[in-house]
C-alpha atoms as a PDB file:
ATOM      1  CA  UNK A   1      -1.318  -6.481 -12.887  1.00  0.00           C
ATOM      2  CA  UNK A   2       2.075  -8.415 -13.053  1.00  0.00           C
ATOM      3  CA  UNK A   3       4.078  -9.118  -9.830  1.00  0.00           C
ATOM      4  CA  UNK A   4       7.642 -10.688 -10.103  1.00  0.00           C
ATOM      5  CA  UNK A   5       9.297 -11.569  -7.301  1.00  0.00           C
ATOM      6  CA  UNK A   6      12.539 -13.617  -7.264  1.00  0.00           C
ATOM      7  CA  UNK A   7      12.029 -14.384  -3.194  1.00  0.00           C
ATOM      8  CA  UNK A   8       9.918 -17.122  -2.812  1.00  0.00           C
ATOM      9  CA  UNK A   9       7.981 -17.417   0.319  1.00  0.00           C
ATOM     10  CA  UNK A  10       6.866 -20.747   1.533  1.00  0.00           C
ATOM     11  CA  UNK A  11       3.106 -21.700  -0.313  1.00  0.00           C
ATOM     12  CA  UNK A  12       1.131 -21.046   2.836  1.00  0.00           C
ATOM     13  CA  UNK A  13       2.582 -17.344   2.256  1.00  0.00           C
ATOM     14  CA  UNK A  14       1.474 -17.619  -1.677  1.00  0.00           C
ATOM     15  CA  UNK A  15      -1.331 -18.808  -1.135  1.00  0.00           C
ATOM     16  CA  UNK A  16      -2.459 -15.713   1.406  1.00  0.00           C
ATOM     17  CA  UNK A  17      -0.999 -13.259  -1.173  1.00  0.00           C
ATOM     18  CA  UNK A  18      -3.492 -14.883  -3.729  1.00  0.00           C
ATOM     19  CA  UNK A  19      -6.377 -14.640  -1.571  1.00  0.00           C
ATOM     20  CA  UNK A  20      -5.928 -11.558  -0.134  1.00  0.00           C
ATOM     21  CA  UNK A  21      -5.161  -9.662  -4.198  1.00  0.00           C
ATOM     22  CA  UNK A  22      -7.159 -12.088  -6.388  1.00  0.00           C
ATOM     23  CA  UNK A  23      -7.589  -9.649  -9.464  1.00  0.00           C
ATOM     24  CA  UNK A  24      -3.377  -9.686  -8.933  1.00  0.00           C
ATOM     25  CA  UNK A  25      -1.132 -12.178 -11.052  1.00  0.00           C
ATOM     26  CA  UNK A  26       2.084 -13.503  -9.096  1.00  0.00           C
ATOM     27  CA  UNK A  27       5.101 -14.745 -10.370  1.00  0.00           C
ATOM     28  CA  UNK A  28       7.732 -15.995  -8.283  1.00  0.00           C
ATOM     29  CA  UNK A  29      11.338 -17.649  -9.884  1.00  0.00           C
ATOM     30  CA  UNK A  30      14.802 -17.036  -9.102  1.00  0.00           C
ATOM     31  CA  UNK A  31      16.677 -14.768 -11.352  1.00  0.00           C
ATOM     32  CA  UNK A  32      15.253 -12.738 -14.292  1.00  0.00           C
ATOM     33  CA  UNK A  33      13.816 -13.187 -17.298  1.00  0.00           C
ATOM     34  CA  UNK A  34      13.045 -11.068 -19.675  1.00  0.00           C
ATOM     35  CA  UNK A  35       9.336 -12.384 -20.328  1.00  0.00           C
ATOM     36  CA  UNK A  36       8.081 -12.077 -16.689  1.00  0.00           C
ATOM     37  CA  UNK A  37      10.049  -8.656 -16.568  1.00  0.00           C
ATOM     38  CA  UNK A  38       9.152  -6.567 -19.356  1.00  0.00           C
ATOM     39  CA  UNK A  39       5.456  -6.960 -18.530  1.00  0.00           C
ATOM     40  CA  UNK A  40       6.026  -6.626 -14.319  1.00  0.00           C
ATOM     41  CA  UNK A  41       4.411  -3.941 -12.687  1.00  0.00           C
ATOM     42  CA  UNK A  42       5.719  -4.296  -9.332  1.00  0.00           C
ATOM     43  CA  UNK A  43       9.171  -6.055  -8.643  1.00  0.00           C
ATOM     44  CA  UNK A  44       9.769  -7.731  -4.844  1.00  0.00           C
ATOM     45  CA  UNK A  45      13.015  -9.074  -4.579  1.00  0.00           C
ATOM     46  CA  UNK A  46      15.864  -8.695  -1.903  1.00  0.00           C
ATOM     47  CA  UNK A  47      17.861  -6.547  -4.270  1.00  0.00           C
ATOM     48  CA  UNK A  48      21.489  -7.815  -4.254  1.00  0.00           C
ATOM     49  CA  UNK A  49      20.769  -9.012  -8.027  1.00  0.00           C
ATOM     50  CA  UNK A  50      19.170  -6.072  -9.488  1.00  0.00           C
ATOM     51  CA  UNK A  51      20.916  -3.923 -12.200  1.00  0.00           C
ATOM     52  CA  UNK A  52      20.296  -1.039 -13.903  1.00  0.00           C
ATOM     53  CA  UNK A  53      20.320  -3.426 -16.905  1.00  0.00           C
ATOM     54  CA  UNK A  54      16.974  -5.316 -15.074  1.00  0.00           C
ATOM     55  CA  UNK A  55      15.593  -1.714 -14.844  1.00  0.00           C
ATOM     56  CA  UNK A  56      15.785  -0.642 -18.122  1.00  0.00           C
ATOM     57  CA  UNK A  57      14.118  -4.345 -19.761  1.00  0.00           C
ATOM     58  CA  UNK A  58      11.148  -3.515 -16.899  1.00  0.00           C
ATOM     59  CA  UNK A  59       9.020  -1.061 -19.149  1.00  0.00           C
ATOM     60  CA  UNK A  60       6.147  -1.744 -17.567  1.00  0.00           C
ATOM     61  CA  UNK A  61       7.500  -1.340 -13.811  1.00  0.00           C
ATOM     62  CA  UNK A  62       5.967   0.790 -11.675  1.00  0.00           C
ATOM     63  CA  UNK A  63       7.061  -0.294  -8.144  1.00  0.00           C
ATOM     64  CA  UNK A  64       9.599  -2.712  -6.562  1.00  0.00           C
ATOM     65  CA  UNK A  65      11.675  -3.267  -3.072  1.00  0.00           C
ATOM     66  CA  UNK A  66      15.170  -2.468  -3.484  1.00  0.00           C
ATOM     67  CA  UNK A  67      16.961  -0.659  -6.032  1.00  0.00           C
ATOM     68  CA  UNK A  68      19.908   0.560  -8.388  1.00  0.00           C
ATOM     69  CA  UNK A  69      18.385   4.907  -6.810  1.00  0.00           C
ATOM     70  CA  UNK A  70      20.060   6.476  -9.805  1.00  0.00           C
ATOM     71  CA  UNK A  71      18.407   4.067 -12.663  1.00  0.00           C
ATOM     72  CA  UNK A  72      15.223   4.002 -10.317  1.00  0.00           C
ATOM     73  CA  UNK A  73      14.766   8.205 -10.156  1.00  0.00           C
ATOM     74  CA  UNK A  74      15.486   8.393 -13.591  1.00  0.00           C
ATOM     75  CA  UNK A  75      12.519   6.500 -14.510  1.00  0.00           C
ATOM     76  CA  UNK A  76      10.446   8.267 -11.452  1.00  0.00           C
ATOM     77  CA  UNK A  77       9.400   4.155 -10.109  1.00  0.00           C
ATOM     78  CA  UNK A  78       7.701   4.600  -6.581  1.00  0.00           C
ATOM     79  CA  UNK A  79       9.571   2.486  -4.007  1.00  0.00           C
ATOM     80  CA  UNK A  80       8.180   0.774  -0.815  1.00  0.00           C
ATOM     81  CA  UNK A  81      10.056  -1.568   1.898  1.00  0.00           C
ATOM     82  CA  UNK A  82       8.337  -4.520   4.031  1.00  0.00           C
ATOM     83  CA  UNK A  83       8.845  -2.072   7.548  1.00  0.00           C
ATOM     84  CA  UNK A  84       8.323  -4.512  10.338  1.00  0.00           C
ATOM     85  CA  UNK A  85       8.178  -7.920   8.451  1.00  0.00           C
ATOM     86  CA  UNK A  86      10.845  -9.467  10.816  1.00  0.00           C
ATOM     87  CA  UNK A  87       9.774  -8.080  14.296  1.00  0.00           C
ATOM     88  CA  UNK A  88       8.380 -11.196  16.097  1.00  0.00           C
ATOM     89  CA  UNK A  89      11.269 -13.464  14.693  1.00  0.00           C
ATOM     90  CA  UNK A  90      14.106 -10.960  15.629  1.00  0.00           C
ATOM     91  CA  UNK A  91      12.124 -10.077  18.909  1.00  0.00           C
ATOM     92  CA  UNK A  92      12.609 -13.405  19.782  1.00  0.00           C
ATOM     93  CA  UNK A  93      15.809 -13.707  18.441  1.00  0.00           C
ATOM     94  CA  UNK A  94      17.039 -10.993  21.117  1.00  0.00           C
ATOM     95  CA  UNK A  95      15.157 -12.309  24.288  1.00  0.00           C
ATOM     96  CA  UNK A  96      17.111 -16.320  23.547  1.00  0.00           C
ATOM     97  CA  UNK A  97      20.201 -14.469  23.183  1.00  0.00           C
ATOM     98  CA  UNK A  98      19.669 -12.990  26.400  1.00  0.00           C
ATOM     99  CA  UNK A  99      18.326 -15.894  28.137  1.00  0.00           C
ATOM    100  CA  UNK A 100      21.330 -17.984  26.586  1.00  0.00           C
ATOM    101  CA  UNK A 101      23.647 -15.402  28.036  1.00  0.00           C
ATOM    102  CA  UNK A 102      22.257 -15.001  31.156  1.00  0.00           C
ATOM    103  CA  UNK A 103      21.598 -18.933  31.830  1.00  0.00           C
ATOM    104  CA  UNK A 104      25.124 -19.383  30.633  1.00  0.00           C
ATOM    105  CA  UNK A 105      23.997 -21.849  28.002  1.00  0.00           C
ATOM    106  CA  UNK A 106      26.812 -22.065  25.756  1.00  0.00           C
ATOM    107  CA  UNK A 107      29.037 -23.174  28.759  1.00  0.00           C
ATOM    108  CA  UNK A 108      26.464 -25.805  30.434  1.00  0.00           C
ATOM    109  CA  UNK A 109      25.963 -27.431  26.619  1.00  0.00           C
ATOM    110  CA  UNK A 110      30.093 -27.724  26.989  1.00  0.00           C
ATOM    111  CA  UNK A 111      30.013 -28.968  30.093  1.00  0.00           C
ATOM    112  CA  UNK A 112      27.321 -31.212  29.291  1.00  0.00           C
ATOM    113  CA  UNK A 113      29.177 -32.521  26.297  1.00  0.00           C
ATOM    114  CA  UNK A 114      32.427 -33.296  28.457  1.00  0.00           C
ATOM    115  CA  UNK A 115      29.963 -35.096  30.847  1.00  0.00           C
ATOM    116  CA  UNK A 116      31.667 -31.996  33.178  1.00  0.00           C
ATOM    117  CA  UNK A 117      29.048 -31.380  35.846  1.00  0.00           C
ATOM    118  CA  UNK A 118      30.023 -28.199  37.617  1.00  0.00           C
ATOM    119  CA  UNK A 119      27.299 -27.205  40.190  1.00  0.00           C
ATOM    120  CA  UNK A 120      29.756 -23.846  40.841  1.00  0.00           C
ATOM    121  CA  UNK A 121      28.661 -22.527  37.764  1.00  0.00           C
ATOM    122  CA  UNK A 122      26.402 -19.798  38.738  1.00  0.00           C
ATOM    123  CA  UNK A 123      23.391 -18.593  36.021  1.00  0.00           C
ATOM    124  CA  UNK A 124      21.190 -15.157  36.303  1.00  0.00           C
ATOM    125  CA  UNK A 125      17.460 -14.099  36.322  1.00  0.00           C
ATOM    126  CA  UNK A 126      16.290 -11.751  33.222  1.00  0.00           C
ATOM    127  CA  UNK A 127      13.827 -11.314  36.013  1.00  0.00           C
ATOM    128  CA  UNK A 128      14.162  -7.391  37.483  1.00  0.00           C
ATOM    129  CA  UNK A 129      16.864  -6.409  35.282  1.00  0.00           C
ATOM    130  CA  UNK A 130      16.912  -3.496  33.824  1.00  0.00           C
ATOM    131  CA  UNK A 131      16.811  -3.225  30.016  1.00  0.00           C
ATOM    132  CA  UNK A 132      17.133  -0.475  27.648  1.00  0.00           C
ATOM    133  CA  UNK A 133      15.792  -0.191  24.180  1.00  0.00           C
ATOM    134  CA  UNK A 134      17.252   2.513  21.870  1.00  0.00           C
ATOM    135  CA  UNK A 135      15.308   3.414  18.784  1.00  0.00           C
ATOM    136  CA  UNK A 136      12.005   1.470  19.539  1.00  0.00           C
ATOM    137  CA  UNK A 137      10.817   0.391  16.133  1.00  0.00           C
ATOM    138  CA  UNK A 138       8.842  -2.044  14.535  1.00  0.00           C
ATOM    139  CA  UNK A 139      11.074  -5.112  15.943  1.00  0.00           C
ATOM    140  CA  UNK A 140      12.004  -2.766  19.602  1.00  0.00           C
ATOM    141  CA  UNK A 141       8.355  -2.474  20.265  1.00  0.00           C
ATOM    142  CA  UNK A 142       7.704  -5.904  19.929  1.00  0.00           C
ATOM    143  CA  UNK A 143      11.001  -7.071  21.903  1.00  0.00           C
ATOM    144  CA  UNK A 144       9.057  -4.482  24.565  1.00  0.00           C
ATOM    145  CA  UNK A 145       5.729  -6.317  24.419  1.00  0.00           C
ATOM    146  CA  UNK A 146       7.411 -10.173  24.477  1.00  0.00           C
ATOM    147  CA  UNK A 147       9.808  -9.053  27.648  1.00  0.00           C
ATOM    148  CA  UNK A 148       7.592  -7.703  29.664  1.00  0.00           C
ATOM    149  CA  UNK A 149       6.220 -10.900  31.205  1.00  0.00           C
ATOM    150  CA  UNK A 150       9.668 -11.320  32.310  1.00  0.00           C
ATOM    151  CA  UNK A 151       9.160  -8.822  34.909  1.00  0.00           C
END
């Protein structure tokens, strides 16, 4: 089986995929071509490039990420998503963002930069705030799990 993907993850990441689906033959490039496409099974790609043109040249397609819906029903292709693939990153994303807001980091980097030392400017404690997550998902859950310690 035939998988094109026009995002290319780092080789650690190709490597794994190979490993892990050995009877499985990956292709990753930028763009499309019609070789690599007409014989594709499964498409990954981030989507923003993908035409109803592209669908019609993958004849062999049976699966892929993102999607032109009306092309995509037409030809009854079964689509799947990567649910959850960003939690840790954005999880910690979040809890910096709150740290740098709390600690005031933005201004003390300033300050720092002027050689302005201000000892009036007074930072927080994440520690016993209260914090609410709405719509505890893949990435909320994890935020949940990584804050706690915080107290």
């Amino acid at each position: 089986m035939l998988i094109l993907s026009t995002v290319i993850p780092n080789e650690g990441i190709q490597t794994e995929m190979m490993k892990a689906f050995p009877d499985l033959n990956f292709i990753y490039q930028k763009g499309w071509t019609d070789g690599p496409l007409r014989e594709a099974e499964i498409l990954i790609t981030y989507g923003e490039d993908l035409t109803e043109e592209i669908i019609e040249k993958a004849a062999n397609l049976k699966g892929m990420e993102l999607m032109p819906f009306r092309a995509i029903e037409e030809r009854g292709i079964m689509v799947t998503n990567a649910k959850g693939i960003h939690k840790i990153p954005m999880a910690e994303y979040t809890i910096g963002m709150l740290l740098q807001y709390e600690k005031k980091l933005k201004l003390l980097l300033k300050n720092e930069k002027e050689e302005l030392w201000d000892r009036k400017i007074e930072v927080g404690e994440l520690n016993g705030k209260t914090m609410l997550v709405i719509g505890v998902g893949a990435i909320g859950g994890k935020w949940l799990v990584l804050v706690k310690p915080l107290g």
